[in-house]
Every structure is written in C-alpha cells, then in structure tokens.
Protein backbone atom coordinates (compact mmCIF):
# COMPACT_ATOMS: atom_id res chain seq x y z
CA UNK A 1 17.07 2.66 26.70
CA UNK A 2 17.15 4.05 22.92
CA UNK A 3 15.23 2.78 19.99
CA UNK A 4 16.53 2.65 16.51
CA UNK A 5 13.84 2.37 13.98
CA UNK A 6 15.69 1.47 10.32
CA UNK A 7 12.97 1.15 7.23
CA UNK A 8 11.64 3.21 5.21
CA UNK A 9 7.81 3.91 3.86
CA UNK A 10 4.93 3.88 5.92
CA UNK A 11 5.24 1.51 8.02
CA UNK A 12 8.68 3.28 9.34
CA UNK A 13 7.11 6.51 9.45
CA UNK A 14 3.78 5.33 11.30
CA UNK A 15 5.54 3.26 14.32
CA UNK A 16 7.91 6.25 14.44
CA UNK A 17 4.76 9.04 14.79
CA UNK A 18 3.11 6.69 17.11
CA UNK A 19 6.30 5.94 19.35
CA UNK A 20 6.83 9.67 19.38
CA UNK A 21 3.70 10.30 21.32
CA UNK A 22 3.13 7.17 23.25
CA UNK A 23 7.16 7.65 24.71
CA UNK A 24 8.58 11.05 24.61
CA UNK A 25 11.18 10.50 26.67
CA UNK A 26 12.60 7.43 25.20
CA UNK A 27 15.33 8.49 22.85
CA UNK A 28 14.83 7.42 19.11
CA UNK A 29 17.45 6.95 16.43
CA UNK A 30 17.17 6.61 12.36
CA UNK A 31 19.08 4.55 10.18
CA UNK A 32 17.13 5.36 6.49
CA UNK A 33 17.49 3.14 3.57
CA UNK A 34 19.67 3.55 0.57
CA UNK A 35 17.25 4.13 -1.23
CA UNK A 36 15.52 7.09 0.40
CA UNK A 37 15.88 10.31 -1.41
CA UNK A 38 13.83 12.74 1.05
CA UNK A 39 10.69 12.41 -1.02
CA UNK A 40 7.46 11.87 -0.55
CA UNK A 41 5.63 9.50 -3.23
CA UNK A 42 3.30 6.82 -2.90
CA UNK A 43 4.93 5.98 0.08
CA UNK A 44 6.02 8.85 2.86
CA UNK A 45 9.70 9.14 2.94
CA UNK A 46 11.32 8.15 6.23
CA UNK A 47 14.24 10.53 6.08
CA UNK A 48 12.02 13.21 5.21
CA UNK A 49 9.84 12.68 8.54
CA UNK A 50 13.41 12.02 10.28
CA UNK A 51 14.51 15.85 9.48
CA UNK A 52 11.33 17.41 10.04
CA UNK A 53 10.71 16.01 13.58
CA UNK A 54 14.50 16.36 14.57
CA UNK A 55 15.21 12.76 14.62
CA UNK A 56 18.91 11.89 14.91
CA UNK A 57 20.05 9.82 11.88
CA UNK A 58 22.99 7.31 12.37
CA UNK A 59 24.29 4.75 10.02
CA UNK A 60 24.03 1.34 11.31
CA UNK A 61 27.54 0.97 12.54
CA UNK A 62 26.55 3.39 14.72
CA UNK A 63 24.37 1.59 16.97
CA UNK A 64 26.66 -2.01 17.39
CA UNK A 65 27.63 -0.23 20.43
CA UNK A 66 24.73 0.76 22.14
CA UNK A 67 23.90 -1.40 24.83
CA UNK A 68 20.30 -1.47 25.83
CA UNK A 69 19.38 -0.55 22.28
CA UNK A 70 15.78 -1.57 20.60
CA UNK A 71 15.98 -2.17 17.02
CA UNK A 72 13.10 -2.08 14.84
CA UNK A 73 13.67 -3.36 11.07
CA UNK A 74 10.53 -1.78 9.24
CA UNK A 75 11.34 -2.61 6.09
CA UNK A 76 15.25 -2.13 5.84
CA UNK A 77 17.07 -2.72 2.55
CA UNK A 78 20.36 -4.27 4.78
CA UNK A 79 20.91 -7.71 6.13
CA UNK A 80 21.20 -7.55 9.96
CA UNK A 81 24.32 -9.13 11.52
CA UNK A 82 23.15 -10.16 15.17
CA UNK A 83 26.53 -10.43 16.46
CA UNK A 84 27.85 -7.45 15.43
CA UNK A 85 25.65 -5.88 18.22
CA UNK A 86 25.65 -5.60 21.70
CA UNK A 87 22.26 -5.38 22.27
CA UNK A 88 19.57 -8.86 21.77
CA UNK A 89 16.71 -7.53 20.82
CA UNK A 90 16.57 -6.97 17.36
CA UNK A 91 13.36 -7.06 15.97
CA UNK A 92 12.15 -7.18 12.17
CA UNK A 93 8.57 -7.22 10.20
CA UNK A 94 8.69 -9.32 7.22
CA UNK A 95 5.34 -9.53 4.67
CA UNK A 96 4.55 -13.34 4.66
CA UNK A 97 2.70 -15.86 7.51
CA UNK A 98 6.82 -17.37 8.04
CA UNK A 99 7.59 -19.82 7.83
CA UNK A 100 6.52 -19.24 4.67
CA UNK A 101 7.90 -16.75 1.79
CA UNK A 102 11.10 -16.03 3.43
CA UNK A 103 13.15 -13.38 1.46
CA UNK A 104 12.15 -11.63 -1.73
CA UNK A 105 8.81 -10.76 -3.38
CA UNK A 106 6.65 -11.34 -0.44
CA UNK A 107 3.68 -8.92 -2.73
CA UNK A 108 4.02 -10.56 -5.90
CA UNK A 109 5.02 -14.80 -5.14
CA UNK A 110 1.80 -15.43 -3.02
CA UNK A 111 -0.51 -13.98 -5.82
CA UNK A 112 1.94 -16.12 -8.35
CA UNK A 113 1.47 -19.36 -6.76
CA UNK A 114 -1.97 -19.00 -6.19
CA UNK A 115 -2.14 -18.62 -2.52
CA UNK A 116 -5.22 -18.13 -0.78
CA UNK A 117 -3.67 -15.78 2.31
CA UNK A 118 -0.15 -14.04 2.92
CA UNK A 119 0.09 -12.24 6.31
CA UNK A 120 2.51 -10.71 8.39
CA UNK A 121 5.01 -11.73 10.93
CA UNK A 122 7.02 -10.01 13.81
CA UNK A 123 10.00 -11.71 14.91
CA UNK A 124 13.48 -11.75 16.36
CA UNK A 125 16.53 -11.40 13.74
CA UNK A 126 18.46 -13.92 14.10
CA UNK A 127 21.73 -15.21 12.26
CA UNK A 128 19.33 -16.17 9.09
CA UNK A 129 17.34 -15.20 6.59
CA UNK A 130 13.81 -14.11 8.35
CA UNK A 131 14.25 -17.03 10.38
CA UNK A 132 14.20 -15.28 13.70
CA UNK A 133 12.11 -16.90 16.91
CA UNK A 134 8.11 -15.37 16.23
CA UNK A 135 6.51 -13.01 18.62
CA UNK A 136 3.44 -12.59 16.38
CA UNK A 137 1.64 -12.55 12.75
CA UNK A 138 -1.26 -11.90 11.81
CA UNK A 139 -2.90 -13.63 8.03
CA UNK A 140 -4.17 -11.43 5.18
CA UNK A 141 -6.35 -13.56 3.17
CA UNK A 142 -6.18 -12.76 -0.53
CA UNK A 143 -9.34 -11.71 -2.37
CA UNK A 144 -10.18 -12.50 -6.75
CA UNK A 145 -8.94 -9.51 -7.41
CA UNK A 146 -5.62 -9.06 -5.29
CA UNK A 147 -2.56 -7.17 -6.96
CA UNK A 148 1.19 -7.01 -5.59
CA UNK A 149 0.10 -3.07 -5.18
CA UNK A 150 -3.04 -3.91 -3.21
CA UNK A 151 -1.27 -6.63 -1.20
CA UNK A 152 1.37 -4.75 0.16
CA UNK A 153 -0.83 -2.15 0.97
CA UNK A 154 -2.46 -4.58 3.74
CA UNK A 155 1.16 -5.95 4.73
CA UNK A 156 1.98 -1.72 5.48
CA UNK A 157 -1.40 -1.55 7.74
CA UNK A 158 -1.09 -5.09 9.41
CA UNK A 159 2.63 -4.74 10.17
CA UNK A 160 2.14 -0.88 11.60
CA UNK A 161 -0.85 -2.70 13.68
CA UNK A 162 1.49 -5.97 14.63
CA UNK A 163 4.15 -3.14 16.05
CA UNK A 164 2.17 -0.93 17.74
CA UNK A 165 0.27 -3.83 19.87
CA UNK A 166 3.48 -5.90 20.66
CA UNK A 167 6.00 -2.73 21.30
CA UNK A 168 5.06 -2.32 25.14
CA UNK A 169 5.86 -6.05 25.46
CA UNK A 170 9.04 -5.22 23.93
CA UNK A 171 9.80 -2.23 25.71
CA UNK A 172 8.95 -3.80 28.78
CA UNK A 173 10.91 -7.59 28.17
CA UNK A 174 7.60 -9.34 28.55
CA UNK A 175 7.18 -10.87 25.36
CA UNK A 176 7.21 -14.41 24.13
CA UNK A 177 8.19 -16.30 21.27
CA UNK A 178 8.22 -19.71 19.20
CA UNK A 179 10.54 -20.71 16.84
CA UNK A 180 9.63 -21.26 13.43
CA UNK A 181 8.59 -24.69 12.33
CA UNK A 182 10.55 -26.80 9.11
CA UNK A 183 7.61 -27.45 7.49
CA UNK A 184 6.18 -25.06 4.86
CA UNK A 185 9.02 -23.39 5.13
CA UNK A 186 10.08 -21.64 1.92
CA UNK A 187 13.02 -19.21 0.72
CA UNK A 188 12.66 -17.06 -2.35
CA UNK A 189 16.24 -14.82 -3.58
CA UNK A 190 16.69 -11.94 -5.27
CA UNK A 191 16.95 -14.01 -8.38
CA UNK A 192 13.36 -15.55 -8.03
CA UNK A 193 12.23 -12.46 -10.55
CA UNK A 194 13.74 -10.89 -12.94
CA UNK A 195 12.04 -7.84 -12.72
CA UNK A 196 14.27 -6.17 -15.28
CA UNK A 197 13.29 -8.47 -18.09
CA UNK A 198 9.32 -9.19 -17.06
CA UNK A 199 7.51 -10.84 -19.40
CA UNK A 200 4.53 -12.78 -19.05
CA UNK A 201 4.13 -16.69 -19.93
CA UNK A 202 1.50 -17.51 -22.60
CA UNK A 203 1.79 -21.09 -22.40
CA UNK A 204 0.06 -21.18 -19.28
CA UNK A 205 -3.46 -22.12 -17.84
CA UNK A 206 -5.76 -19.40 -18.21
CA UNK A 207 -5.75 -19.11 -14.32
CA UNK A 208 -1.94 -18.98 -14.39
CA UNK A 209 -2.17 -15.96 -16.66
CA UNK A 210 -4.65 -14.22 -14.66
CA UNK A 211 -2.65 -14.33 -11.25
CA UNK A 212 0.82 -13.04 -13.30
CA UNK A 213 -0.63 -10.49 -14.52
CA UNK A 214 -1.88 -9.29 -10.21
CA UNK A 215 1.37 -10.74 -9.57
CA UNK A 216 2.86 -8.03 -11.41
CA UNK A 217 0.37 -5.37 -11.03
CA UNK A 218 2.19 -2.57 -9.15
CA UNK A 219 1.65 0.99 -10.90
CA UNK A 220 4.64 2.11 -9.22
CA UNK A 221 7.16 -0.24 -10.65
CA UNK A 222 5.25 -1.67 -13.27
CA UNK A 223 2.15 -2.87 -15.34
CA UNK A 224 2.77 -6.25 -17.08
CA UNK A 225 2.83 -5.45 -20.96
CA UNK A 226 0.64 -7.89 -23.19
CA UNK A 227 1.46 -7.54 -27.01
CA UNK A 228 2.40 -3.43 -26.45
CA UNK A 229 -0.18 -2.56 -24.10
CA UNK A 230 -0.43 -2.07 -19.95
CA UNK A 231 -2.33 -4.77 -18.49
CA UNK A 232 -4.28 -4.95 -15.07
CA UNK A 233 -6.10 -7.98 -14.51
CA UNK A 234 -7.95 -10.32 -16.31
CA UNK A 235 -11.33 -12.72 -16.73
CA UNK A 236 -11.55 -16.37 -17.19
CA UNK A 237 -14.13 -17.14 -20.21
CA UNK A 238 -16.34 -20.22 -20.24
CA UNK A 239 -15.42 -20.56 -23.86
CA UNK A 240 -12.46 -23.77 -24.30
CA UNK A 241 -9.11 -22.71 -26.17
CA UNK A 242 -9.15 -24.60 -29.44
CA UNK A 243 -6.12 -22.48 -30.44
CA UNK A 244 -2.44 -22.51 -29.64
CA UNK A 245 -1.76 -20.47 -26.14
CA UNK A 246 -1.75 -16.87 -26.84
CA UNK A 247 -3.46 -16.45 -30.16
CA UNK A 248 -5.03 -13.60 -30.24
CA UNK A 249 -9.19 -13.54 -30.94
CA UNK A 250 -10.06 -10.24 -29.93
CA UNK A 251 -8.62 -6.71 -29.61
CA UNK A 252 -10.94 -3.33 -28.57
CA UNK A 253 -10.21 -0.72 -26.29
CA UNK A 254 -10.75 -2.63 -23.67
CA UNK A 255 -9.08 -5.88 -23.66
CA UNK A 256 -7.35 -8.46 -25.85
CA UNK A 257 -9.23 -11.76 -25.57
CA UNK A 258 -6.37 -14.88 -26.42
CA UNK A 259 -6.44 -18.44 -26.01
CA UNK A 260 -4.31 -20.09 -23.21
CA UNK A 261 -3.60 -24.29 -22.54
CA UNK A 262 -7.58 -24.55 -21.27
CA UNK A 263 -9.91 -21.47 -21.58
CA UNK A 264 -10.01 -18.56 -23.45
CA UNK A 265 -9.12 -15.28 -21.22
CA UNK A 266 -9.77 -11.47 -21.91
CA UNK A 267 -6.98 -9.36 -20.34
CA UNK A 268 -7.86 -6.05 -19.84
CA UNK A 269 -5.80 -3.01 -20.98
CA UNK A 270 -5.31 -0.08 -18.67
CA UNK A 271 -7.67 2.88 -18.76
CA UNK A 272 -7.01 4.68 -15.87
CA UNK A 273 -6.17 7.47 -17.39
CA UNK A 274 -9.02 7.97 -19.33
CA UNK A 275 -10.92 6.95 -15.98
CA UNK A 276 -9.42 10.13 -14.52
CA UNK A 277 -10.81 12.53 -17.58
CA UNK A 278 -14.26 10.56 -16.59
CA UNK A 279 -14.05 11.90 -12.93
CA UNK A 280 -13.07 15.38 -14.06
CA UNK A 281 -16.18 15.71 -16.15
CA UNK A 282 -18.15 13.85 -14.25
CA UNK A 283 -18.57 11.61 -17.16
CA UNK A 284 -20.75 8.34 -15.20
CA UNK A 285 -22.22 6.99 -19.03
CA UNK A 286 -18.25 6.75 -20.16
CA UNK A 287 -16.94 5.24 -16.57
CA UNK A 288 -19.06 2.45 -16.67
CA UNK A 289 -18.43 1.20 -20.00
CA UNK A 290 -14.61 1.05 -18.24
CA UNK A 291 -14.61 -3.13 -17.09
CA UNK A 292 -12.40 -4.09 -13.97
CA UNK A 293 -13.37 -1.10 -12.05
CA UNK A 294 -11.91 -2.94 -9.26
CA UNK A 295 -8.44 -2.90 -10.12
CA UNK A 296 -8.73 1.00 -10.43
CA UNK A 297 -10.46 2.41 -7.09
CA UNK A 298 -7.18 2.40 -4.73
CA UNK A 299 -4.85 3.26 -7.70
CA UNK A 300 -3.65 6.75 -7.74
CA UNK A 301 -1.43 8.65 -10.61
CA UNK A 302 2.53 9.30 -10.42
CA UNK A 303 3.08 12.86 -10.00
CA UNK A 304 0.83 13.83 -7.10
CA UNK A 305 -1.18 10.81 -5.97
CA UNK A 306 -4.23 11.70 -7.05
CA UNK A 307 -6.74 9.26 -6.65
CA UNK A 308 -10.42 8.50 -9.22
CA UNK A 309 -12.16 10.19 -5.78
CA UNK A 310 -9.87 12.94 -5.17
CA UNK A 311 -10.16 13.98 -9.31
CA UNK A 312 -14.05 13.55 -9.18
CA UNK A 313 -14.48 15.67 -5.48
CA UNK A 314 -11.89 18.25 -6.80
CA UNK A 315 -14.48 18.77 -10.12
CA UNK A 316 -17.11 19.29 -7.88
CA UNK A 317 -18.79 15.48 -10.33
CA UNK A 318 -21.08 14.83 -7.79
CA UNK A 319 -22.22 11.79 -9.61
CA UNK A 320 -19.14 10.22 -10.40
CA UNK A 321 -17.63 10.45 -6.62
CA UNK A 322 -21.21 8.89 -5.35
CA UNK A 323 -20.82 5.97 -7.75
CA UNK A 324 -17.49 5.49 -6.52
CA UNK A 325 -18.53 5.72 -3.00
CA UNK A 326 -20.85 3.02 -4.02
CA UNK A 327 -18.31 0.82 -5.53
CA UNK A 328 -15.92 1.31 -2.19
CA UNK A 329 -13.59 3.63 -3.10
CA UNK A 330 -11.61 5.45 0.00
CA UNK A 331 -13.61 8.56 1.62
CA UNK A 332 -10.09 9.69 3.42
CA UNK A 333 -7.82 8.30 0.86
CA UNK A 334 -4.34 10.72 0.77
CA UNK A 335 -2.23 11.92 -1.91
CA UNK A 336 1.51 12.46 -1.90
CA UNK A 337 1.34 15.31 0.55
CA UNK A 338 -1.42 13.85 3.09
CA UNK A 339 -4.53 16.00 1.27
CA UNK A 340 -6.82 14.10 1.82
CA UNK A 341 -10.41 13.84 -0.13
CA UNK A 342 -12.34 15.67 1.94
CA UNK A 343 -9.94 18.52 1.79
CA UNK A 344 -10.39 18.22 -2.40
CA UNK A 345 -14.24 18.36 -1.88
CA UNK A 346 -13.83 21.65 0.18
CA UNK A 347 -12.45 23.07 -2.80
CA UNK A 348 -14.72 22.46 -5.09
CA UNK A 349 -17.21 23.87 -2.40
CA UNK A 350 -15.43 27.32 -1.63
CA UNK A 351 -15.66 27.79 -6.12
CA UNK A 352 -19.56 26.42 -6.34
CA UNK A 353 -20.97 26.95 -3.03
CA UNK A 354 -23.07 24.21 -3.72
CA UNK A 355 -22.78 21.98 0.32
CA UNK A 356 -24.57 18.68 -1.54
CA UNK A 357 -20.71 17.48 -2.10
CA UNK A 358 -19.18 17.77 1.43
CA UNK A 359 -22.30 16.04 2.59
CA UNK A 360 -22.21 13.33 0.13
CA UNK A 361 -18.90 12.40 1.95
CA UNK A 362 -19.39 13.22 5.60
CA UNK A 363 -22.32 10.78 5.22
CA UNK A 364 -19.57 7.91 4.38
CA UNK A 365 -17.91 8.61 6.63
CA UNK A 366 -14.98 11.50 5.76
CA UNK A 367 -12.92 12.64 8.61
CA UNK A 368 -12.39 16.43 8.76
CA UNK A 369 -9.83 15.96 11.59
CA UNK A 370 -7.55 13.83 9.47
CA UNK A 371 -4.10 15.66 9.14
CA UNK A 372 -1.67 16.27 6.20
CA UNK A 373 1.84 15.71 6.23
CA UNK A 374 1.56 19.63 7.47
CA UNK A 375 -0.13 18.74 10.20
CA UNK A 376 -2.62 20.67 9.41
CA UNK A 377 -6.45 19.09 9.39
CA UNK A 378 -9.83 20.25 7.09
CA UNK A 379 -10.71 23.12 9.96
CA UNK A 380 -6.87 24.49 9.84
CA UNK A 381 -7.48 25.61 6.34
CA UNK A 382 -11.12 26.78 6.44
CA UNK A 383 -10.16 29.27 9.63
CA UNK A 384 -8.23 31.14 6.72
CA UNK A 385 -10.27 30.20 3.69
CA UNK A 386 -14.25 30.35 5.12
CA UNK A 387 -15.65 30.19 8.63
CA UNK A 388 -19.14 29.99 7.53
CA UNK A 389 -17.94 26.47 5.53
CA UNK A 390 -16.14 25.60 8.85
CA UNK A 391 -19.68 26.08 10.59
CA UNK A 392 -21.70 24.30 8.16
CA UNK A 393 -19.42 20.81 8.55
CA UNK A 394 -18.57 21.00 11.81
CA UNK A 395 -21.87 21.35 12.86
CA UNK A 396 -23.01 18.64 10.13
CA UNK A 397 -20.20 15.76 11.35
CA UNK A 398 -20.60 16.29 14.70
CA UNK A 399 -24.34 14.82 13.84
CA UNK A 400 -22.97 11.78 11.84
C-alpha cells in the first residue's frame, strides 16, 4: 500500500505531518500543485515540507500505475481522471456541504448568496465534477461578520479534521458512502467571478453590498476597492436611502457612508495598518476609535505574517495585547515561519525583564510546546537564550 497526497497549503501539509507519525511504514508520495513555489506564506508550502521531510515527489502520471495506491486530493489545482488509474480509491476534500457549491469559489459564493452555513465534504472522485459518492462532511455555519479569508480558514481546519478521523477507515476499506442527492445541487465555473476585473455592484440592497464586500474580503488576493479605497466590511444604517444607489453622504477616515436601493450603509475603509503602529506603541486610546475590529483580529500582514497580537507582544504593549485577548484574538496564532505569539512575548521579556507579559498569555491559554516550522518549541530557544525565563514559565504553565 502507498499513499499519494496531491494539494497544497495546510491542509496538505497537516494530513501529511499527521500520516507521517500515525504510519511510518506506509510509503507516501507527493504530487505538488502548479502553483507551489517552495514558499512559505500565509499558507505552508507543500513542496517545501515535501523536501524537508524527504518525501518523494512524482507527477501525477506517475501514480496511474500503482496498484493499491491511496490518493488524497487536498486541495489539488488538476482535474482527476478516475480511469486513468488503476487503483479505486481516490479520495478528494472539497469546501462546500455537496451537493451544494460544486466547483469554484467555495470561500467567496456562500457569503455572496447569503448563505447561512458552508461546510466541508469528503468524498470519492468520480468521473464528475465533485460529484463523487460521500463518506463524510461536516457544516460550518457562517457568522455576521464572515469573510472569504475567514471562511476558508475553517474549511482548512474542518477538512484536516474530516481526514484525519475517516483515514483509518480508508486505510483499512471499512468505510461507507452515499451518493449525492439532485436536489440543491449546484455547479459554479471558473467563469462565475471575474476576479481580474472585481468590482463591486452599487445598485444593490444594502445587505447585498455588505456580503460582496466579505465575499471578496481576502487580504491575500484582494480587498474590494470602493471609490479608491480598500474596503473590509460594512454596517447596515437604520436611516432609508432617499438617494440614487451609491451616492455618496459621508467620507472620514473611517468609512464612506452611501445610499443603496433600501438603506443607507457605511463601508469601512481599511486601517490595519495603522492598527499595527497602534500595537507597536501600545496605543489602546487610538485602537479603539478603529470600528470593525472584528474584521482585523485574524488578519496578518504580507511579508512575514505578523499578526495585531504578535506586533503588540513583540513591543512588550501590555495593554494593547490584553484588549485584544479580550476581543478574541489568537493566543498561539503563527506567522509565516510557525513563531508563534508566545515566542514574540519571550522577546520582549528577555529586553524588559518585566514577566507581567508572558503571564498575561499563559493565563489564556498560550502553549509553550507549540513548534515552528523548525521544529523547534518556546523551551528550545530559551535553553540557549535564558534558563532562568525557561524556569519561571515552565514552572508557571505547568500550574495553568
């Protein structure tokens, strides 16, 4: 028996790190995506983990032959041609509750069309288009706030999840299915979005506008543009549109306030830069005149993942990274290499030797044994940087 995994991101990476424990001795092939340079961004590149565990990488005509093959689509950027292989069991994790959203845009549609959950389904590939026989799904219901960046997100945790619990039935042929029903069933191409030419519609509800604009909220493609400026969510007014749809009636720092076919609708600009300066200086007055938090607290910037947390712990702004505690911000959030907060806090400890910090977030629950893309965890470092630090939260955590 061999396993292929082909994907990319997360997902790809996690069922791969898990299956590499859980089965040593079961063989396991890579097929990376186009797309994959090596690097790691807001997503961990597949090929990258690939070459540093040793993994063998094939192209996909490699494994047609292979009879008692496993193949695992996490996310692959190919269509899968059933017959061209001799193995059955061919396996794929598409981002929707199917029969629904089959295809494209599984992060942005649901949040279009005003769905109230999305989810995630594991299922045999079949001749179609995600139309395989379903082993299992799981639903993601879809909060006020939701994004495409936010949503897809959940679908890279649920579908690691829906993997990791259904792979020994897989391994071992004990699995069952059901095929997919007619009804509900929908199909959404390439051509559904044009993401090249994104633009948003102004003659619209105010509630339409609102979900294009989390439709379309994905800091790593995009942020939908309203008259020149980055957009990242919106609020419905009580006040009635008396004006044509997208006149405007206010413009600050904050947000441009327009009419729309029913009620007026401030849109709010993006500040998350100037969020980040907040953090640095610990700046709490100026970060709460900032609306929207919300869309904010999981975002994290382009060049090295920083998150509002990790900027705020690394300053040693004690009063900044306790608010944002407060308003649920991640205590063992990572950036692009796997540091994780807690490893940002230590800094700022080792320069002010002030311990009020690293309690602050061992008391909410920061993990000191999570690991970086090193493999190296919060006690690795301090045995080089300071053992009497080491001491002081090891002793602390192991009281939480």
């Amino acid at each position: 028996m061999k396993i292929c995994i082909a994907g990319k991101n997360n997902i790809a990476v996690s069922v791969c790190s898990y299956l590499l424990k859980k089965y040593p001795d079961i063989p396991i092939l890579v097929v990376k995506n186009r797309t994959d340079n090596g690097t790691d961004s807001f997503q961990r590149s597949f090929w990258k983990f690939a070459n540093d565990n040793n993994l063998p990488m094939k192209e996909l005509e490699d494994v047609y032959s292979i009879p008692d093959l496993i193949f695992l689509s996490l996310e692959f950027d190919r269509i899968i041609y059933p017959e061209r292989f001799s193995s059955s069991k061919l396996f794929n994790i598409h981002f929707s509750l199917l029969p629904a959203y089959k295809g494209m845009y599984t992060s942005a549609l649901p949040i279009l069309h005003a769905e109230e959950r999305s989810g995630v389904t594991l299922h045999k590939i079949d001749s179609g288009i995600d139309t395989g026989d379903i082993l299992c799904q799981k639903a993601i219901m879809l909060s006020p706030s939701e994004t495409a960046k936010s949503l897809y997100k959940k679908y890279i945790q649920v579908g690691t999840d829906l993997v990791v619990e259904n792979i020994d039935s897989i391994l071992n042929d004990t699995y069952t299915t059901v095929p997919q029903s007619s009804e509900h069933s929908l199909y959404f191409s390439k051509s559904s979005l044009n993401y090249s030419d994104l633009e948003l519609d102004l003659n619209v509800t105010a509630f339409q506008l609102s979900s294009q604009i989390r439709a379309f909220n994905f800091r790593d493609y995009q942020l939908p543009k309203l008259y020149g400026y980055s957009v990242v969510g919106a609020c419905i007014t009580n006040d009635r549109s008396t004006l044509r749809p997208g006149r405007i009636l206010e413009d600050d720092c904050n947000y441009i306030c327009l009419s729309t076919i029913d009620y007026n609708i401030r849109v709010y600009k993006d500040r998350f830069y100037d969020l980040l300066e907040c953090c640095k200086l610990n700046d709490l007055y100026g970060l709460k005149l900032i609306p929207q938090l919300d869309y904010y607290l999981f975002e994290s910037e382009q060049t090295h993942g920083w998150t509002l947390l990790m900027v705020a712990a690394y300053n040693n702004s004690i009063d900044v990274c306790r608010y944002l505690i407060e308003q649920g911000a991640d205590v063992n959030a990572r950036n692009f290499n796997g540091t994780t907060v807690l490893m940002y806090a230590k800094d700022a400890v080792l320069r002010t030797e002030n311990y009020n910090l690293i309690d602050l977030f061992l008391e909410n629950g920061a993990n000191p044994l999570l690991e970086d893309y090193s493999g190296k965890n919060l006690f690795d470092y301090l045995k080089i940087q300071s053992m009497v630090l080491l001491q002081y939260i090891n002793k602390k955590w192991l009281n939480f």
